[in-house]
PDB file of N, CA and C in Angstrom:
ATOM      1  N   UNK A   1      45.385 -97.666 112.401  1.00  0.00           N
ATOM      2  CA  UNK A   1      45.080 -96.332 111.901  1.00  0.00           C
ATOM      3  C   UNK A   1      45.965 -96.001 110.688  1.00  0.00           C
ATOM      4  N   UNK A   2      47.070 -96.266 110.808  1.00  0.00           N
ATOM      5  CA  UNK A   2      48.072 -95.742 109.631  1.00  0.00           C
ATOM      6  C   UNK A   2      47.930 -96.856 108.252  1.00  0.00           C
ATOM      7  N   UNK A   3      47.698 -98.270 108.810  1.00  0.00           N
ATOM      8  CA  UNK A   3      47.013 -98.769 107.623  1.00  0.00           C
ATOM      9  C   UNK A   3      45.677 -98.006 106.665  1.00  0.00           C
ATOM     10  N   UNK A   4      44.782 -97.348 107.524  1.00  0.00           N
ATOM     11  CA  UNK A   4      43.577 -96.834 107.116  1.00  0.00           C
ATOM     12  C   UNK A   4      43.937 -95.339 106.207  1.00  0.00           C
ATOM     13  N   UNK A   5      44.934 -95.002 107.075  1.00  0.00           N
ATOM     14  CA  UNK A   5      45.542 -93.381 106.580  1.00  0.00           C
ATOM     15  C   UNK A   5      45.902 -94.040 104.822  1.00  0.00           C
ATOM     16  N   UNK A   6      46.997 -95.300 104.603  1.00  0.00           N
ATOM     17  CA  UNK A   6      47.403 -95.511 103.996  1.00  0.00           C
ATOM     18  C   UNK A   6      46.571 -95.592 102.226  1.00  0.00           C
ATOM     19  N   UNK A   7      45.619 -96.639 102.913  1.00  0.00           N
ATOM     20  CA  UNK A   7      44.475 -96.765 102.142  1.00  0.00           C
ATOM     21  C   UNK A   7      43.775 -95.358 101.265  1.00  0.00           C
ATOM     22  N   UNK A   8      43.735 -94.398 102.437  1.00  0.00           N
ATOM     23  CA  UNK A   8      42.953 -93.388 101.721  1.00  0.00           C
ATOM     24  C   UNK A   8      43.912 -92.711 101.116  1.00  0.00           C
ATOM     25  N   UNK A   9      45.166 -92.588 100.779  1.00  0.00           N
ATOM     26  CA  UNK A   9      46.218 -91.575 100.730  1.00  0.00           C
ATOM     27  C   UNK A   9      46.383 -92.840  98.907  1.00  0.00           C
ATOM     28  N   UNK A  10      46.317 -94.187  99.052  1.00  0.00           N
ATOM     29  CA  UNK A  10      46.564 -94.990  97.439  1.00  0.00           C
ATOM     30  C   UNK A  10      44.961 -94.874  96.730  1.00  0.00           C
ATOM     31  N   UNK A  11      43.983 -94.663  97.605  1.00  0.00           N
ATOM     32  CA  UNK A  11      42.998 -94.309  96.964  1.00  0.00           C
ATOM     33  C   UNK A  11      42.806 -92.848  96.070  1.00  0.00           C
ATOM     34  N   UNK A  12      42.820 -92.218  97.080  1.00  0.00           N
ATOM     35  CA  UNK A  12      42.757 -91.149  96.155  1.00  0.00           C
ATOM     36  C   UNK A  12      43.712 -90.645  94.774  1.00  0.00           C
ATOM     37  N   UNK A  13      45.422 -91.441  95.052  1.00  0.00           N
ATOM     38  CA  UNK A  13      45.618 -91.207  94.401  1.00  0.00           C
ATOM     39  C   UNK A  13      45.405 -92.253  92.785  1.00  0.00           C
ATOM     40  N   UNK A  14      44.570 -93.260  92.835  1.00  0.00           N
ATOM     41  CA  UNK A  14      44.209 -93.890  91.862  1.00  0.00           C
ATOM     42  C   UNK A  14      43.815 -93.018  91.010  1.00  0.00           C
ATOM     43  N   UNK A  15      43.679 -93.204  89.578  1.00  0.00           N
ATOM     44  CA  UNK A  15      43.130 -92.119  88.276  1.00  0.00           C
ATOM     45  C   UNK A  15      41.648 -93.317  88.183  1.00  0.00           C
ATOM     46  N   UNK A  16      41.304 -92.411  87.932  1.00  0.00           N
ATOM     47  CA  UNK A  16      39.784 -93.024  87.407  1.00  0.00           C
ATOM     48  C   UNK A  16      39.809 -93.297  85.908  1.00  0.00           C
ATOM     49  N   UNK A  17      39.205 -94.730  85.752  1.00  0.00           N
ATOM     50  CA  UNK A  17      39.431 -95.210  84.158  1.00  0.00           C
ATOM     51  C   UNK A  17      38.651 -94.700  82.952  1.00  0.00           C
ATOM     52  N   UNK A  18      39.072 -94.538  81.808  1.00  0.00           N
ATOM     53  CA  UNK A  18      38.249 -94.439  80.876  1.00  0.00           C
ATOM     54  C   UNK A  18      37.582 -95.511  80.710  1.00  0.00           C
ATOM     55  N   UNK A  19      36.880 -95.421  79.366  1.00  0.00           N
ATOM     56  CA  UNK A  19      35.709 -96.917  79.372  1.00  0.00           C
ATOM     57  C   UNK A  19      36.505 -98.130  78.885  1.00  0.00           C
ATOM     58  N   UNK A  20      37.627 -97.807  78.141  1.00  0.00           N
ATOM     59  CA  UNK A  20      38.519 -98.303  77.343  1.00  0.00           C
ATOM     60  C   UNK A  20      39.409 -99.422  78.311  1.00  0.00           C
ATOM     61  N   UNK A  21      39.652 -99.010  79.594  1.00  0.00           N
ATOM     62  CA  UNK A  21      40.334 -98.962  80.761  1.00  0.00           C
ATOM     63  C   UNK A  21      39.660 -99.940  81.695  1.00  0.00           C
ATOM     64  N   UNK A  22      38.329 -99.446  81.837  1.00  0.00           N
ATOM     65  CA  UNK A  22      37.387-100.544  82.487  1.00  0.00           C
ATOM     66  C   UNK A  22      36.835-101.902  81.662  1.00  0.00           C
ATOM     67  N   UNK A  23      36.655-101.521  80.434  1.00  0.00           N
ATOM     68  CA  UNK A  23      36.487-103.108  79.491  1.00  0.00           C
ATOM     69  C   UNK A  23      37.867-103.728  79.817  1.00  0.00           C
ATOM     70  N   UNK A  24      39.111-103.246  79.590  1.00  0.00           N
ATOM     71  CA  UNK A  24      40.518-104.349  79.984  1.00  0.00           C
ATOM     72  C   UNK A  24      40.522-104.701  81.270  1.00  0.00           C
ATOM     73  N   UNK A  25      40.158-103.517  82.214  1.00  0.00           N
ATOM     74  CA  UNK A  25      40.398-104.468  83.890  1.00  0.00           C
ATOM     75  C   UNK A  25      38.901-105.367  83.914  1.00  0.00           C
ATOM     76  N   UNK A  26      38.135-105.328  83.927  1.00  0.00           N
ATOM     77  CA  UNK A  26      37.041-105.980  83.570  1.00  0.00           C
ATOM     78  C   UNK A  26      37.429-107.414  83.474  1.00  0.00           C
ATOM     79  N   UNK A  27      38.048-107.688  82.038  1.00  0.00           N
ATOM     80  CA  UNK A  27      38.376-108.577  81.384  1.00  0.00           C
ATOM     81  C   UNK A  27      39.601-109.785  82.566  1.00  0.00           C
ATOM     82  N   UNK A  28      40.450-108.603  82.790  1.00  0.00           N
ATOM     83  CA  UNK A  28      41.134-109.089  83.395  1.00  0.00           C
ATOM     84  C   UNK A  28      40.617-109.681  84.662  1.00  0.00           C
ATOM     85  N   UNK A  29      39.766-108.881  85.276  1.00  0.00           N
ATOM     86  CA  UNK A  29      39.267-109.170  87.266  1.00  0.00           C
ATOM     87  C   UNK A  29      38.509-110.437  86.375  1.00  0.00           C
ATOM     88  N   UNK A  30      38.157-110.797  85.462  1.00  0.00           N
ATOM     89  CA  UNK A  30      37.260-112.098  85.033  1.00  0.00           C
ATOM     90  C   UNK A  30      37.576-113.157  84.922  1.00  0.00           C
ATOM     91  N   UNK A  31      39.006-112.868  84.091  1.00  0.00           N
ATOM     92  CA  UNK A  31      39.593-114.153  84.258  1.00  0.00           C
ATOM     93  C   UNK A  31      40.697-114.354  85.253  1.00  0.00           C
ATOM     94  N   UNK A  32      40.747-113.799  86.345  1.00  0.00           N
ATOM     95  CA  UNK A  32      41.718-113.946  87.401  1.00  0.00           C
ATOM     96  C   UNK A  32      40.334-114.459  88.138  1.00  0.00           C
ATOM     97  N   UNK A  33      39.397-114.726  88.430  1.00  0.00           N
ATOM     98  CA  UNK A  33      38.166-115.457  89.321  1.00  0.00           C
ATOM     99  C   UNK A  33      37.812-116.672  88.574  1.00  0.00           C
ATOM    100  N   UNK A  34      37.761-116.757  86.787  1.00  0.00           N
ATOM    101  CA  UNK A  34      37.032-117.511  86.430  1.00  0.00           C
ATOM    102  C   UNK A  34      38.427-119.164  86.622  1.00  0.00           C
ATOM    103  N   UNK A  35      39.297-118.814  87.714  1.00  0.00           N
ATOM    104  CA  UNK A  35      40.318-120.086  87.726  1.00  0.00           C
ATOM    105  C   UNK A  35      40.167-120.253  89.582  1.00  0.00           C
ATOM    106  N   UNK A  36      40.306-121.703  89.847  1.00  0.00           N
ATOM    107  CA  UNK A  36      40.373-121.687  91.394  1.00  0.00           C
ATOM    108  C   UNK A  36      41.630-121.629  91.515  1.00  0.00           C
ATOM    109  N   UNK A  37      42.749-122.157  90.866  1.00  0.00           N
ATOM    110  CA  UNK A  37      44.017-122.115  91.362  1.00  0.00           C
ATOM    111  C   UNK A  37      44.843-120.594  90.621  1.00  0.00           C
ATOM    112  N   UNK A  38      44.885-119.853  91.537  1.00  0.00           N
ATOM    113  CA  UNK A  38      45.381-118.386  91.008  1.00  0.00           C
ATOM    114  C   UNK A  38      46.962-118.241  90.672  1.00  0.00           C
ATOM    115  N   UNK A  39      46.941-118.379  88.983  1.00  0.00           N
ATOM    116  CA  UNK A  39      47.889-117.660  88.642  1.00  0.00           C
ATOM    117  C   UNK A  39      49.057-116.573  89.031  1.00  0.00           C
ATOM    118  N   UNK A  40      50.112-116.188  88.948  1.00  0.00           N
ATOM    119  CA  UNK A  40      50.650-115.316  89.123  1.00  0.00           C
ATOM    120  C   UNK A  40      49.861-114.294  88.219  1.00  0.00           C
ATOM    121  N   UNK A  41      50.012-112.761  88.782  1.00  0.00           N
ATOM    122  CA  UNK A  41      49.120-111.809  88.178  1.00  0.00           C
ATOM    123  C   UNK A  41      49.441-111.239  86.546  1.00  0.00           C
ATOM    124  N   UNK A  42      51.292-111.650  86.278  1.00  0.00           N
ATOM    125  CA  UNK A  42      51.751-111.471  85.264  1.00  0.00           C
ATOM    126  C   UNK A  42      51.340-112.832  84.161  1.00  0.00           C
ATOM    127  N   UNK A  43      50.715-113.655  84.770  1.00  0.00           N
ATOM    128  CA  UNK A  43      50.294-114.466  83.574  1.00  0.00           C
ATOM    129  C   UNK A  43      48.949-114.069  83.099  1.00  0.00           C
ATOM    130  N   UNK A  44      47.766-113.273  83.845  1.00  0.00           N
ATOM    131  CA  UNK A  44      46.712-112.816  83.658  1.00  0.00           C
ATOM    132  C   UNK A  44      47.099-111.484  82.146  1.00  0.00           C
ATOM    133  N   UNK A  45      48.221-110.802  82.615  1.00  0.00           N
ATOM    134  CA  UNK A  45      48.824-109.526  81.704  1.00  0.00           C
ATOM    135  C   UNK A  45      49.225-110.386  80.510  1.00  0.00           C
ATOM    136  N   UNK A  46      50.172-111.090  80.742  1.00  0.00           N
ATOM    137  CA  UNK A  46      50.725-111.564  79.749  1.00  0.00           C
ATOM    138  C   UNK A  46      49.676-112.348  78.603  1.00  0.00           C
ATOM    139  N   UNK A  47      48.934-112.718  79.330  1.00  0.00           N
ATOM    140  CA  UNK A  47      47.716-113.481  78.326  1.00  0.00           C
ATOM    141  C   UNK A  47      47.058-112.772  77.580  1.00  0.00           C
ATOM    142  N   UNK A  48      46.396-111.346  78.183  1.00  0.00           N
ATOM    143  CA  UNK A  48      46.226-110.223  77.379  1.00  0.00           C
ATOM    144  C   UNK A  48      46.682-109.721  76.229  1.00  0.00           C
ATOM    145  N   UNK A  49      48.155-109.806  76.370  1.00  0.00           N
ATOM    146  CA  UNK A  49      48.822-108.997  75.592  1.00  0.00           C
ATOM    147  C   UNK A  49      49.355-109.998  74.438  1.00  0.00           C
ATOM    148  N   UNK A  50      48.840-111.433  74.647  1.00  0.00           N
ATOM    149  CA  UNK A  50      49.376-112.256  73.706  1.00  0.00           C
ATOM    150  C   UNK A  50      48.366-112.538  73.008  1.00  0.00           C
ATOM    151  N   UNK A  51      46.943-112.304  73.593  1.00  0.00           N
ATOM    152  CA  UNK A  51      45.804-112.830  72.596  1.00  0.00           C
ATOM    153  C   UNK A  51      45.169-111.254  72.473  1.00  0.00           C
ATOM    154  N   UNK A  52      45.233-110.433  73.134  1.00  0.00           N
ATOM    155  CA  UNK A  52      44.041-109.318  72.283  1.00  0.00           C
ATOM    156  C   UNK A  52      44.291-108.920  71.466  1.00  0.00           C
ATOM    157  N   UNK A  53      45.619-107.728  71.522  1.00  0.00           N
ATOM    158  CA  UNK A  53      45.755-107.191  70.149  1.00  0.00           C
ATOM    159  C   UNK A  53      45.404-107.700  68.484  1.00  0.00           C
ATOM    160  N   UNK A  54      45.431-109.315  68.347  1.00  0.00           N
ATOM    161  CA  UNK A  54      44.961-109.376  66.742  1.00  0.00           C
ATOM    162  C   UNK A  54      43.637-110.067  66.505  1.00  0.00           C
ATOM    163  N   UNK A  55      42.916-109.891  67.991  1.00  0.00           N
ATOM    164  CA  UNK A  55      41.104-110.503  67.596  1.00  0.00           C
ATOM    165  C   UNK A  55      40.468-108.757  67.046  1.00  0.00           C
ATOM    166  N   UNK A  56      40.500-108.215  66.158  1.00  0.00           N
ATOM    167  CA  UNK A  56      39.943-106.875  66.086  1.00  0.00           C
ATOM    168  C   UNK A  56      38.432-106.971  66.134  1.00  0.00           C
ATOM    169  N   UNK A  57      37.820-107.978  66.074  1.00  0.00           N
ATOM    170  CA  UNK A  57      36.424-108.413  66.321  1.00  0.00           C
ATOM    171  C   UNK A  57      35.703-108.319  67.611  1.00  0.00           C
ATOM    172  N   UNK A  58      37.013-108.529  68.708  1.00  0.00           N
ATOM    173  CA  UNK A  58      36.640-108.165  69.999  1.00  0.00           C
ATOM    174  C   UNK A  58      36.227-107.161  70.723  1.00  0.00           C
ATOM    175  N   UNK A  59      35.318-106.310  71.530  1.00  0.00           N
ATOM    176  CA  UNK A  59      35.454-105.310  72.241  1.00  0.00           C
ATOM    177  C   UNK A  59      36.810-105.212  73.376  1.00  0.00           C
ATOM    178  N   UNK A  60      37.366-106.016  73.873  1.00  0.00           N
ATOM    179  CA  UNK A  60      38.162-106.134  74.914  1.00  0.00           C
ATOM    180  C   UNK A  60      39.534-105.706  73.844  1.00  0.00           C
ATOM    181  N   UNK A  61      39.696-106.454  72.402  1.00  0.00           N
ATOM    182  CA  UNK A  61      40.893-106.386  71.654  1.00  0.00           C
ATOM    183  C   UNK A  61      40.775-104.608  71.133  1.00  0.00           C
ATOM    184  N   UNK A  62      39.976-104.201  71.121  1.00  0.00           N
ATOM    185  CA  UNK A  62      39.582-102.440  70.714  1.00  0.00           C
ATOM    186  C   UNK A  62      40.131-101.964  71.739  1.00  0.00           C
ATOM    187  N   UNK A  63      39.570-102.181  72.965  1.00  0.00           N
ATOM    188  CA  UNK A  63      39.441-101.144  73.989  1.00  0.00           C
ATOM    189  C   UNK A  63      41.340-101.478  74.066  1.00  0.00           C
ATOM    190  N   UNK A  64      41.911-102.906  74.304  1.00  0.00           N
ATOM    191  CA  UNK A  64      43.098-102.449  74.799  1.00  0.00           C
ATOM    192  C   UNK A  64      43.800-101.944  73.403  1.00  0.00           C
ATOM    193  N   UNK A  65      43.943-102.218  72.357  1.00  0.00           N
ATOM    194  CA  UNK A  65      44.353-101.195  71.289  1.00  0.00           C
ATOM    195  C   UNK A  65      44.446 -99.928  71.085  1.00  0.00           C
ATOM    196  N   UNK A  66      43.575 -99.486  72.138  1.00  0.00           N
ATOM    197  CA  UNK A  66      42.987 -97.918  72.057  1.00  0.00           C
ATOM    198  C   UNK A  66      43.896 -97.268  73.456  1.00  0.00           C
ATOM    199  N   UNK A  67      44.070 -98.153  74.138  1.00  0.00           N
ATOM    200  CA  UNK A  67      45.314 -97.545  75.466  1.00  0.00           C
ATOM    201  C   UNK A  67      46.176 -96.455  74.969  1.00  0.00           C
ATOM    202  N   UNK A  68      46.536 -95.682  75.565  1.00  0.00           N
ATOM    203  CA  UNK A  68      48.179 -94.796  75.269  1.00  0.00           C
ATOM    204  C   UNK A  68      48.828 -95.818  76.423  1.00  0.00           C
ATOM    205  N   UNK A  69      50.411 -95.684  76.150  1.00  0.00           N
ATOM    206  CA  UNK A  69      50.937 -96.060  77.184  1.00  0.00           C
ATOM    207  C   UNK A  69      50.904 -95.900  78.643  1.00  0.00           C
ATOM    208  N   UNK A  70      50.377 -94.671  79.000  1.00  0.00           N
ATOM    209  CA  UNK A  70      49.800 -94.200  80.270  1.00  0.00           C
ATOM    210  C   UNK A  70      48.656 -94.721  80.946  1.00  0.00           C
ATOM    211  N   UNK A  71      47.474 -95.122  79.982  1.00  0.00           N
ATOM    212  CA  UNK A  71      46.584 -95.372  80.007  1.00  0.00           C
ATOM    213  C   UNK A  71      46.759 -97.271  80.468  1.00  0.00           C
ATOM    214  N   UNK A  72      47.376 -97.763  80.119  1.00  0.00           N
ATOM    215  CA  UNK A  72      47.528 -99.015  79.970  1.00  0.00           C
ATOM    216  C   UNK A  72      48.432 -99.283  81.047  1.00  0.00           C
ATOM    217  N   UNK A  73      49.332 -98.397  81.634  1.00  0.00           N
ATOM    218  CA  UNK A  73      49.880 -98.752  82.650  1.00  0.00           C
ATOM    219  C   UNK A  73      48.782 -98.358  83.865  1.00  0.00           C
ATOM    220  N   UNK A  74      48.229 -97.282  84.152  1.00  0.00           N
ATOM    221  CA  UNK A  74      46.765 -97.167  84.978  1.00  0.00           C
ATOM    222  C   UNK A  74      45.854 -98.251  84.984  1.00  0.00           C
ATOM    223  N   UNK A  75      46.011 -98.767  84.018  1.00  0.00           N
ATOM    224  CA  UNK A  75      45.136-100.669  84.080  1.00  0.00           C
ATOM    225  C   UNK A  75      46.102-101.263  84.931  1.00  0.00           C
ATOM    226  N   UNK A  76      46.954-101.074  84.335  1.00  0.00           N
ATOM    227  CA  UNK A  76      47.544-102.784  85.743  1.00  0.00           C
ATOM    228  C   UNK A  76      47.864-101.878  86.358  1.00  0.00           C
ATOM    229  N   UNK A  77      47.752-101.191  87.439  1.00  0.00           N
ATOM    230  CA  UNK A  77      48.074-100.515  87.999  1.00  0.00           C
ATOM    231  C   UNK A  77      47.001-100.782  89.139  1.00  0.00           C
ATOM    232  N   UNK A  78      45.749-100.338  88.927  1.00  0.00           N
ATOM    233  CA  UNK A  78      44.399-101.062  89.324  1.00  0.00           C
ATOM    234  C   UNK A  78      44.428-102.277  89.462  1.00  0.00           C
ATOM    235  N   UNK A  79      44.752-102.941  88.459  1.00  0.00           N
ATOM    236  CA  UNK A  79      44.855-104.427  88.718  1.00  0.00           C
ATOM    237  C   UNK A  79      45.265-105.120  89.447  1.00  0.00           C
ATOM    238  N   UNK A  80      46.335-105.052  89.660  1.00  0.00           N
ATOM    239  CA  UNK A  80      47.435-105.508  90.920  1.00  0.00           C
ATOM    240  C   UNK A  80      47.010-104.825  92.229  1.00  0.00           C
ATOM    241  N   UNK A  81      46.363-103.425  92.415  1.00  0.00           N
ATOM    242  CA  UNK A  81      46.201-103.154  93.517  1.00  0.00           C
ATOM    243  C   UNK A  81      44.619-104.087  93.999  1.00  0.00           C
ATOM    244  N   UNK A  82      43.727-104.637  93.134  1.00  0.00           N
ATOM    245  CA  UNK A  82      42.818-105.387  93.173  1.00  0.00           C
ATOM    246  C   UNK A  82      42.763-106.435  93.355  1.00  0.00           C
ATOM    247  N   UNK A  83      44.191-107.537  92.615  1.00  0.00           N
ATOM    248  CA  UNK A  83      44.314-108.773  92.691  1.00  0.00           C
ATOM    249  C   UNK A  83      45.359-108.474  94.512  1.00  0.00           C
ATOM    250  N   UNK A  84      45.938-107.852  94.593  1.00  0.00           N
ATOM    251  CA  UNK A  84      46.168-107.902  96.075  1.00  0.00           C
ATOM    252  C   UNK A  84      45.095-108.230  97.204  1.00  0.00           C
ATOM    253  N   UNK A  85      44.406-107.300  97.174  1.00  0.00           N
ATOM    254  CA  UNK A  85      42.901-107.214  98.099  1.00  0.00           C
ATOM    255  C   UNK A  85      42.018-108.476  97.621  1.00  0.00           C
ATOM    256  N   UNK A  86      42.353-109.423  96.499  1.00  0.00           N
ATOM    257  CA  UNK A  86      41.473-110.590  97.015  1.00  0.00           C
ATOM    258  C   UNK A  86      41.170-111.321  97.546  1.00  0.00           C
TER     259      UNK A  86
END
């Protein structure tokens, strides 16, 4: 029961993403599946942050460009609570 309490008490307090927010976790939940042997979750981030910012051609390199810092921490934020539950 208090697991279940728990659940609904990190749910609700999740923020709901902008679109900006859902193209990066997107990106990310994609390539954390598109490998059988799973990475640590900071190499999924770190890969992000080493290749998007200078493809400006990309939708994924926009959307995370377009983060505020708040915004971008609410991505992995989601993320990690997602790559947990897989």
């Amino acid at each position: 029961l208090q697991n279940a309490i728990d659940f609904i008490e990190r749910f609700k307090k999740q923020p709901e993403l902008n679109k900006n927010q859902q193209i990066v976790l997107i990106w990310l939940k994609e390539n954390f599946n598109a490998t059988e042997i799973k990475a640590p979750c900071l190499f999924y981030l770190w890969e992000l942050y080493q290749n998007y910012p200078y493809d400006k051609s990309n939708k994924v390199s926009k959307a995370y460009e377009e983060l505020k810092y708040e915004e971008e921490a609410e991505v992995i934020q989601a993320f990690i609570e997602w790559a947990v539950q897989e």
